[in-house]
C-alpha atoms as a PDB file:
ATOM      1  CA  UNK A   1      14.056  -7.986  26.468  1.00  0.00           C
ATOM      2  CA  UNK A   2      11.351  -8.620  23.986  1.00  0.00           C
ATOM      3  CA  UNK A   3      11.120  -4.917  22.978  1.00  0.00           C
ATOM      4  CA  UNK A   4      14.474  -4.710  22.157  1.00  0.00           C
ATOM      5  CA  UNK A   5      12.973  -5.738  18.770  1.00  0.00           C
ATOM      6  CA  UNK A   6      11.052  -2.256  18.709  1.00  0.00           C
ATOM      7  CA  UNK A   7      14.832  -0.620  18.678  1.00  0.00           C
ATOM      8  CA  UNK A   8      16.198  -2.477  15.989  1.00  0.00           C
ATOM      9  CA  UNK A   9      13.459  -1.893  14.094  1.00  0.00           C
ATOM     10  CA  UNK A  10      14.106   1.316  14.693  1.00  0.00           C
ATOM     11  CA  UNK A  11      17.634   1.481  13.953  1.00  0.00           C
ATOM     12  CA  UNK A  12      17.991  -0.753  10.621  1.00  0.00           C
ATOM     13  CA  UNK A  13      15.811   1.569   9.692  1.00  0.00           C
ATOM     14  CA  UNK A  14      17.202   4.924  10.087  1.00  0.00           C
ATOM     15  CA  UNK A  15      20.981   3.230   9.274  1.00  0.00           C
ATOM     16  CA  UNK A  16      19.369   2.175   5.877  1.00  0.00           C
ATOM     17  CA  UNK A  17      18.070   5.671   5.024  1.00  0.00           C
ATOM     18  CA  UNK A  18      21.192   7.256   5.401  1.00  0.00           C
ATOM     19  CA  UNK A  19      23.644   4.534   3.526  1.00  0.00           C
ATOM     20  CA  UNK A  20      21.322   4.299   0.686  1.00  0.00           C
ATOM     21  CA  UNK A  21      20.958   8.474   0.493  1.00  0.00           C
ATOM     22  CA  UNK A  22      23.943   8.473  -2.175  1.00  0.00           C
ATOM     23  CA  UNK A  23      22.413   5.714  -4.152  1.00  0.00           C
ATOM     24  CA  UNK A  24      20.331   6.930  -7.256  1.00  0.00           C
ATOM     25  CA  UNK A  25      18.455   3.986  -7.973  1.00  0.00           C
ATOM     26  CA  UNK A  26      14.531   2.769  -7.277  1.00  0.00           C
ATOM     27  CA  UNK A  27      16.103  -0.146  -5.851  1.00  0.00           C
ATOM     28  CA  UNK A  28      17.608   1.440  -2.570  1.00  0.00           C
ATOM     29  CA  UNK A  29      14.752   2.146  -0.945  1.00  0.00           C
ATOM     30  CA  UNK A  30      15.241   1.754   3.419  1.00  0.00           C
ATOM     31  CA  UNK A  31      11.868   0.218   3.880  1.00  0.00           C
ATOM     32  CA  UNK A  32      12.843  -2.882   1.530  1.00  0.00           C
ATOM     33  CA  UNK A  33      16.494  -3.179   2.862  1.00  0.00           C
ATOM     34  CA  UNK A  34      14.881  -3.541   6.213  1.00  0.00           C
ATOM     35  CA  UNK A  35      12.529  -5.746   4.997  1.00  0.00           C
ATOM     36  CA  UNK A  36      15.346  -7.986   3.441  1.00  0.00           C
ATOM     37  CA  UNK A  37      17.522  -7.880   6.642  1.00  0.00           C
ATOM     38  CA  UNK A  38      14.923  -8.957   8.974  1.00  0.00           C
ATOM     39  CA  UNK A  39      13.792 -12.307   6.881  1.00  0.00           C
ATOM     40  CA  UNK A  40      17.682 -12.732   6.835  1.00  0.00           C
ATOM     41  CA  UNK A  41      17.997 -12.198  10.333  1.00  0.00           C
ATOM     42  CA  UNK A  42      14.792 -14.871  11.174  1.00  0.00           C
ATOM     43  CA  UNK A  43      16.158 -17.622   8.197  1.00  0.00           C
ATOM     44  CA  UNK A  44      18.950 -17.641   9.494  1.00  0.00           C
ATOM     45  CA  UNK A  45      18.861 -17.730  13.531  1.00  0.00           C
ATOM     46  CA  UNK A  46      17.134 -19.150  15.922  1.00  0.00           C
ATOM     47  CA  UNK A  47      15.127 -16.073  16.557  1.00  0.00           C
ATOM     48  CA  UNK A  48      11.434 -16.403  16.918  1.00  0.00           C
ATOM     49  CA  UNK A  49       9.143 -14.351  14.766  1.00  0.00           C
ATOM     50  CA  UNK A  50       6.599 -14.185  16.376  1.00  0.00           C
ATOM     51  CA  UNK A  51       8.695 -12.356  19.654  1.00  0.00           C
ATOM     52  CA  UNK A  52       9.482  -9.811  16.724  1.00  0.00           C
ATOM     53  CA  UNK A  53       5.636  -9.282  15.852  1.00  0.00           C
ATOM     54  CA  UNK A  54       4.356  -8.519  19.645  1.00  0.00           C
ATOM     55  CA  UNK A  55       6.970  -6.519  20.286  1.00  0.00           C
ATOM     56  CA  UNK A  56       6.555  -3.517  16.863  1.00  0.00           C
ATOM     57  CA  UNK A  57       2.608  -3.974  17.757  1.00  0.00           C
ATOM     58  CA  UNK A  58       3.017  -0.102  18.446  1.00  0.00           C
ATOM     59  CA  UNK A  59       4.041   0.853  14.795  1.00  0.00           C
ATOM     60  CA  UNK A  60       0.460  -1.421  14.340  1.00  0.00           C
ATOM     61  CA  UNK A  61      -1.293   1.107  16.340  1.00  0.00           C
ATOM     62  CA  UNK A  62       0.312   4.060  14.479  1.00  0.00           C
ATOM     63  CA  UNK A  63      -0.477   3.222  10.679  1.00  0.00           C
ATOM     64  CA  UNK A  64      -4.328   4.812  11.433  1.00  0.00           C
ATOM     65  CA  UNK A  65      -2.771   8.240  12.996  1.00  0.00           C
ATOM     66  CA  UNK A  66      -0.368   8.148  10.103  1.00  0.00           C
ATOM     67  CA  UNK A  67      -3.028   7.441   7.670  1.00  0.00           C
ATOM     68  CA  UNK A  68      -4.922  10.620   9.208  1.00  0.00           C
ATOM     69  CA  UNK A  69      -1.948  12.749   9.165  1.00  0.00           C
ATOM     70  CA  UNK A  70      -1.796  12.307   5.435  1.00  0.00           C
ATOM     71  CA  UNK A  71      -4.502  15.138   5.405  1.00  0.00           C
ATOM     72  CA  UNK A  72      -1.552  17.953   5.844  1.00  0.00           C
ATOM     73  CA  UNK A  73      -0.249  17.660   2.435  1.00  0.00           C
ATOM     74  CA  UNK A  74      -3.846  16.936   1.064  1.00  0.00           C
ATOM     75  CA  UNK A  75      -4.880  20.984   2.772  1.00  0.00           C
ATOM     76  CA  UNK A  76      -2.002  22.662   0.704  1.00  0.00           C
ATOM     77  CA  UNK A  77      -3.822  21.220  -2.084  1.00  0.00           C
ATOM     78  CA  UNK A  78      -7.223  22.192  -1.388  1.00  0.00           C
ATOM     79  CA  UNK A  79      -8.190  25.119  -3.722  1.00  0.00           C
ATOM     80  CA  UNK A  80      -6.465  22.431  -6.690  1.00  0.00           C
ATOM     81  CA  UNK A  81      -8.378  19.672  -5.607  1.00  0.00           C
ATOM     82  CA  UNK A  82     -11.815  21.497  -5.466  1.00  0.00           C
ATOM     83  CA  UNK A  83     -11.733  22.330  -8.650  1.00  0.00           C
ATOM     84  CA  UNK A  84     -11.065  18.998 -10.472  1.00  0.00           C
ATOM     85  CA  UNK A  85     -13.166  16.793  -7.599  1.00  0.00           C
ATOM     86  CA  UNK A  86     -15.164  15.486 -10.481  1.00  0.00           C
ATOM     87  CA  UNK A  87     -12.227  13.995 -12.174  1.00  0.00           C
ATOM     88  CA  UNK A  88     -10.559  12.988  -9.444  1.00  0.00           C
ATOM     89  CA  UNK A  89     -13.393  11.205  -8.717  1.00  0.00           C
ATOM     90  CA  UNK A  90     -14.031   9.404 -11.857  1.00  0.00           C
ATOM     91  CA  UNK A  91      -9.988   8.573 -12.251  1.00  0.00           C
ATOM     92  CA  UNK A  92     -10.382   7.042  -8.705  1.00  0.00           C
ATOM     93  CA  UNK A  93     -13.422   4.849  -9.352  1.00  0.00           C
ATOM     94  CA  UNK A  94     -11.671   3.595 -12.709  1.00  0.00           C
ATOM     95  CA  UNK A  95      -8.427   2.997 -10.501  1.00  0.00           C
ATOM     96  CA  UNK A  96      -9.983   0.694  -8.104  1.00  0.00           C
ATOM     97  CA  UNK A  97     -12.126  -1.132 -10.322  1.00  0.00           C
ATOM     98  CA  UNK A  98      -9.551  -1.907 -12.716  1.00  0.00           C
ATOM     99  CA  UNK A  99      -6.990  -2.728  -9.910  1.00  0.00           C
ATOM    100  CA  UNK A 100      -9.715  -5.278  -7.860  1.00  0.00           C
ATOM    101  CA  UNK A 101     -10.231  -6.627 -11.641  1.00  0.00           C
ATOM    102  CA  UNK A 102      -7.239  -7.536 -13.294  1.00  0.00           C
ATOM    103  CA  UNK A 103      -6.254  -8.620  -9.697  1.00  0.00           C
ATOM    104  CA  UNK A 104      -8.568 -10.861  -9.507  1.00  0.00           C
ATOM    105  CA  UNK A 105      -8.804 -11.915 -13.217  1.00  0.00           C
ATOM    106  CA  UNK A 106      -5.177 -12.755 -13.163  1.00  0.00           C
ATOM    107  CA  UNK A 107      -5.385 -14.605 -10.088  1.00  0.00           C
ATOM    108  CA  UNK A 108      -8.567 -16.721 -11.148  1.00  0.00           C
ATOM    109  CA  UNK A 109      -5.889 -18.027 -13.844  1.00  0.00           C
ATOM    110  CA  UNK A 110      -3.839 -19.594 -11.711  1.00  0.00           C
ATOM    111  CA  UNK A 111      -5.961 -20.815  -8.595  1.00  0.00           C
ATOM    112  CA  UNK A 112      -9.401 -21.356  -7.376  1.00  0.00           C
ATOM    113  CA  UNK A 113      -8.597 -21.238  -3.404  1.00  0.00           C
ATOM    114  CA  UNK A 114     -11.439 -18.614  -2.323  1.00  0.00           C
ATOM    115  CA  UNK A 115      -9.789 -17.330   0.679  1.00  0.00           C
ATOM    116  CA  UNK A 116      -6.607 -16.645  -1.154  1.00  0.00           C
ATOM    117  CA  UNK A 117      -8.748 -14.720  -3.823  1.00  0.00           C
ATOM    118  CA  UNK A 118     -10.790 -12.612  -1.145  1.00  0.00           C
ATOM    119  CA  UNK A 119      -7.269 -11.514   0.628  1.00  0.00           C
ATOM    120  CA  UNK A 120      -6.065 -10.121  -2.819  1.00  0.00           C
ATOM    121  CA  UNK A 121      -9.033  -8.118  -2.867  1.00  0.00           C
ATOM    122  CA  UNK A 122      -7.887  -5.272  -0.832  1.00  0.00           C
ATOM    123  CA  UNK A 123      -4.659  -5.197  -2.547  1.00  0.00           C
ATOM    124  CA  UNK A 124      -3.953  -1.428  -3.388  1.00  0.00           C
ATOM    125  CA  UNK A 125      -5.015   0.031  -0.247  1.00  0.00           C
ATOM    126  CA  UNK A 126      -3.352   0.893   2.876  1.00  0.00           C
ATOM    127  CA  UNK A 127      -3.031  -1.854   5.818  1.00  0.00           C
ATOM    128  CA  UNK A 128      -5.605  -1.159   8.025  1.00  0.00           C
ATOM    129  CA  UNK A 129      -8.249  -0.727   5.641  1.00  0.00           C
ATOM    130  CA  UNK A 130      -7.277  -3.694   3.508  1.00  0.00           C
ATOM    131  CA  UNK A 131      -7.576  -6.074   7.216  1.00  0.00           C
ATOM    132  CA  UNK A 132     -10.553  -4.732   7.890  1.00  0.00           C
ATOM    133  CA  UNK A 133     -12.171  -6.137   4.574  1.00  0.00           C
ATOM    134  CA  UNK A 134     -10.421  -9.332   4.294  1.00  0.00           C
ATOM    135  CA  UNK A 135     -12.144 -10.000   7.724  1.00  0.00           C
ATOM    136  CA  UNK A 136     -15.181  -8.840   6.584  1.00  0.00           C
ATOM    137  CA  UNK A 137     -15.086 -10.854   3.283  1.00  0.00           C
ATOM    138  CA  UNK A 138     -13.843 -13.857   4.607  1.00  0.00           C
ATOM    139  CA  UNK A 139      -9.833 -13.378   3.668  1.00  0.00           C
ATOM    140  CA  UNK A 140      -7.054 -13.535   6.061  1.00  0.00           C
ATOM    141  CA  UNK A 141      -6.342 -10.488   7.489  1.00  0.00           C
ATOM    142  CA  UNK A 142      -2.448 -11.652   7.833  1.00  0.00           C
ATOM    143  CA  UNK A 143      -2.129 -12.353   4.249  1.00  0.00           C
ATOM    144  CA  UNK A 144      -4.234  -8.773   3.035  1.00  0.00           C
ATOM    145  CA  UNK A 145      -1.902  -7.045   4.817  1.00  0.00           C
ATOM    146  CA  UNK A 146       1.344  -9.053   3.022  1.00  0.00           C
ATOM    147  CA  UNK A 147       0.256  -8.179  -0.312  1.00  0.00           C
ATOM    148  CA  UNK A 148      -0.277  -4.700   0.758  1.00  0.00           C
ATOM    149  CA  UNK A 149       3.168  -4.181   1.698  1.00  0.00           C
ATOM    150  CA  UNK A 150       4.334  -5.970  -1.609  1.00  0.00           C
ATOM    151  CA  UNK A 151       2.536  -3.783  -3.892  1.00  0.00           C
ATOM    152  CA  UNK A 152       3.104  -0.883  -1.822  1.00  0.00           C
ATOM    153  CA  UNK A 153       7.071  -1.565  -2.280  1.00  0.00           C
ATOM    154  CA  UNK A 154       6.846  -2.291  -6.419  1.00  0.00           C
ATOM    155  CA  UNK A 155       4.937   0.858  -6.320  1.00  0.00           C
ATOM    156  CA  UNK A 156       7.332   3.060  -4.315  1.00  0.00           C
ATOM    157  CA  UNK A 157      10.169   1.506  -6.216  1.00  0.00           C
ATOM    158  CA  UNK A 158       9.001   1.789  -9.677  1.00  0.00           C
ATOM    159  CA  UNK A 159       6.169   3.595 -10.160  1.00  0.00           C
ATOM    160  CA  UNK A 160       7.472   6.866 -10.858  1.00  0.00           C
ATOM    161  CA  UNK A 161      10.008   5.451 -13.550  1.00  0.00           C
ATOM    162  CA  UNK A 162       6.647   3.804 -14.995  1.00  0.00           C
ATOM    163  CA  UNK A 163       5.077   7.275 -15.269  1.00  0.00           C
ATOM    164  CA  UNK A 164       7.859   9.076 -16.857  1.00  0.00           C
ATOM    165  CA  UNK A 165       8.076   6.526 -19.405  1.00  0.00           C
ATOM    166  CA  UNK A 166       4.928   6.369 -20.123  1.00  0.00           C
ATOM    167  CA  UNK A 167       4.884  10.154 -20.307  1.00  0.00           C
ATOM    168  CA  UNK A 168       3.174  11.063 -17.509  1.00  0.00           C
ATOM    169  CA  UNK A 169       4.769  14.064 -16.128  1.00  0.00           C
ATOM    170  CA  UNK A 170       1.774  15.991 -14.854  1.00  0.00           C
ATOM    171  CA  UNK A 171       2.190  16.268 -10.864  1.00  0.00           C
ATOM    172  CA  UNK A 172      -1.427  15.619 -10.317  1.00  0.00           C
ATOM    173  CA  UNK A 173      -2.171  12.260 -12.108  1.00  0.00           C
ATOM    174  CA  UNK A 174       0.713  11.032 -10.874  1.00  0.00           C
ATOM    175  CA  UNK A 175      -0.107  11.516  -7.159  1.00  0.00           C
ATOM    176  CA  UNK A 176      -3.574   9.978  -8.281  1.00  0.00           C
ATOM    177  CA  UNK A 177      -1.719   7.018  -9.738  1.00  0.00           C
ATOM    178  CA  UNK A 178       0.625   6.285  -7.112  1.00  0.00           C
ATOM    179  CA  UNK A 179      -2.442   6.509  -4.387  1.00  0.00           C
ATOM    180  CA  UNK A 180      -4.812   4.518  -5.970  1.00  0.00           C
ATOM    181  CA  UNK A 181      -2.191   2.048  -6.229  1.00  0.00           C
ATOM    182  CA  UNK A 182       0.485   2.010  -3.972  1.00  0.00           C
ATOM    183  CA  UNK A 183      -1.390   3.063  -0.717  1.00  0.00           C
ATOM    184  CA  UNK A 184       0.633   4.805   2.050  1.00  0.00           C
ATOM    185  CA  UNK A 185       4.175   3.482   0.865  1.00  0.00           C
ATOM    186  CA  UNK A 186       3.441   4.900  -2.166  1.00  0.00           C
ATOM    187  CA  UNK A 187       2.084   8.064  -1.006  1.00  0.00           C
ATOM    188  CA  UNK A 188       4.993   8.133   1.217  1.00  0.00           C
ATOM    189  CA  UNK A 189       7.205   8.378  -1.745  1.00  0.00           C
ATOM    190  CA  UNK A 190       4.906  10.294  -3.517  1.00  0.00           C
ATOM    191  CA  UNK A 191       5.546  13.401  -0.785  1.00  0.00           C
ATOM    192  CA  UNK A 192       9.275  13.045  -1.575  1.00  0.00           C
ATOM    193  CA  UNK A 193       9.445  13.982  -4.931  1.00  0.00           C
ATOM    194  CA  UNK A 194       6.342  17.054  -4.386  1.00  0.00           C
ATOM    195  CA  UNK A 195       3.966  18.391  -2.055  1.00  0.00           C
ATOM    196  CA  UNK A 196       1.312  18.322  -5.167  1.00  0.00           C
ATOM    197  CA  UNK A 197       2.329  14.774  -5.903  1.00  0.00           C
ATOM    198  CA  UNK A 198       2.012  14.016  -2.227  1.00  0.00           C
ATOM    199  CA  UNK A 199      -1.088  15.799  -1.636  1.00  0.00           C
ATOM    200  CA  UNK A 200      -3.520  13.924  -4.797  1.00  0.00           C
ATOM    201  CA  UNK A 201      -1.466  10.791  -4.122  1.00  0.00           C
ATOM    202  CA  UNK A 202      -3.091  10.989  -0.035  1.00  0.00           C
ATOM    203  CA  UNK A 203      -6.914  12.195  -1.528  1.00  0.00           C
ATOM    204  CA  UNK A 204      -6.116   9.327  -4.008  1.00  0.00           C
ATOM    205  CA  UNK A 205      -5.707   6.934  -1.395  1.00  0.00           C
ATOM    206  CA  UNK A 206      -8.759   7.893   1.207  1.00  0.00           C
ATOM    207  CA  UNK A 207     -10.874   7.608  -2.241  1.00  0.00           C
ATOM    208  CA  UNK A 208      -9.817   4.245  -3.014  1.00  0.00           C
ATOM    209  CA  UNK A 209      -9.359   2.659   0.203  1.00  0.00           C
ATOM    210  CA  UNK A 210     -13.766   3.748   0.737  1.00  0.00           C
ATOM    211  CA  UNK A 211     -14.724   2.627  -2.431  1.00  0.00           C
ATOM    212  CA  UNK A 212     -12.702  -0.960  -2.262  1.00  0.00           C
ATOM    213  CA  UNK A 213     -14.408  -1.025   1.059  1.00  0.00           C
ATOM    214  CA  UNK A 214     -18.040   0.181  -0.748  1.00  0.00           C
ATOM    215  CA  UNK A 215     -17.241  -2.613  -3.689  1.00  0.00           C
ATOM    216  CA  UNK A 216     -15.731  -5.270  -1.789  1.00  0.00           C
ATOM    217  CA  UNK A 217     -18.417  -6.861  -0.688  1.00  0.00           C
ATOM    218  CA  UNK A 218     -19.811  -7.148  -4.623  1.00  0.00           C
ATOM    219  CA  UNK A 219     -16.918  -8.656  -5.655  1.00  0.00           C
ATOM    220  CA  UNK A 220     -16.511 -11.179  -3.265  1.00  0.00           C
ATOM    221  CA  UNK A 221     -19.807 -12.099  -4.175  1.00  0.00           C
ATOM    222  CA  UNK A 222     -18.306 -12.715  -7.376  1.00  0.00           C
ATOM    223  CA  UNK A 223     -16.011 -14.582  -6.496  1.00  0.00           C
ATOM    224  CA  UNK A 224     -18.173 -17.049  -4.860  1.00  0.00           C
ATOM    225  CA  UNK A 225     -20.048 -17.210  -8.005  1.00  0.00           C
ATOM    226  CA  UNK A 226     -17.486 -18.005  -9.983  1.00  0.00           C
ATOM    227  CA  UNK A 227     -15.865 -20.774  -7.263  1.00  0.00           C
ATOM    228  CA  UNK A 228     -18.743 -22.638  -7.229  1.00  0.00           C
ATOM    229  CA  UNK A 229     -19.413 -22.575 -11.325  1.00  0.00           C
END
């Protein structure tokens, strides 16, 4: 009975994409309308979370061989990508350390609660990878992946529209953008509007996701400097 959760899931879903298809706007995106419904649906009704989370473990399981199948758009790419690894690079680096930074800086404003701070740190990349270190660090795992999913919505939902106004029309940098940080929902929507945004917006995101991994462990170091000053 419990996995009649997995087919609603499923279902609100797939119903969502196809109402919103006529609607032109950043706003009607299925993956927040589904989002929306289901904290309705658990506000509202007796219905018991936590029956909900056993029972979509599966899509869980699937986010690393959906992380890995990313690499199909990145191989249409390749011959692009080889020649500008060196900026790519660079851009990526810049993108993470700015994102962990004014993350962090902004949050240090408003709180001092250390495990809340090391869960932000993995904020920009994708939900497996951003678990992983808020274990490691000292986060909660629970709450890592939460803020994932929020800025991997604002990212799918205005990101683009941030780009063209800030006049950033070249297919490349904006896959990079939207990778390094929006993750996989914003690669996701990255692969809908090109393959060449798609592909550098999946490189952009296996980049990030090692180095937050590579820098995490300064930063909370950091932060545990800067608790205890």
């Amino acid at each position: 009975m419990i996995y009649l959760y997995l087919i609603a899931t499923i279902l609100v879903f797939l119903v969502s994409r196809k109402l919103l298809i006529p609607i032109k706007s950043p706003l009607a995106n299925p993956l927040l309308v589904s989002i929306l419904f289901f904290i309705g649906l658990f506000s509202f009704t007796p219905l018991i979370y936590q029956d909900y989370a056993t029972a979509n473990l599966p899509f869980i399981w699937l986010l690393e061989p959906a992380v890995v199948a990313l690499a199909i758009p990145l191989f249409s790419q390749i011959k692009q990508i080889k020649k500008q690894f060196r900026a790519i690079m660079i851009s990526c680096c810049f993108g993470v350390v700015i994102a962990i930074s004014t993350c962090l800086s902004t949050a240090l404003l408003l709180t001092d609660d250390k495990i809340l701070l090391l869960s932000l740190l993995p904020k920009s990349v994708t939900s497996p990878i951003a678990m992983a270190i808020a274990n490691e660090t000292g986060g909660l795992a629970s709450l890592a992946a939460a803020v994932v999913i929020a800025v991997g919505l604002l990212g799918a939902l205005g990101g683009f529209s941030l780009l063209n106004l800030c006049k950033i029309t070249n297919p490349q940098a904006q896959g990079l953008a939207m990778g390094c940080s929006a993750h996989a929902i914003g690669t996701a929507k990255a692969i809908e509007v090109g393959n060449e945004q798609g592909a550098f917006s999946s490189l952009a995101l296996v980049i990030s996701g090692i180095l937050t991994a590579v820098l995490a462990p300064l930063f909370a170091w950091l932060i545990g400097i800067i608790i205890t000053i």
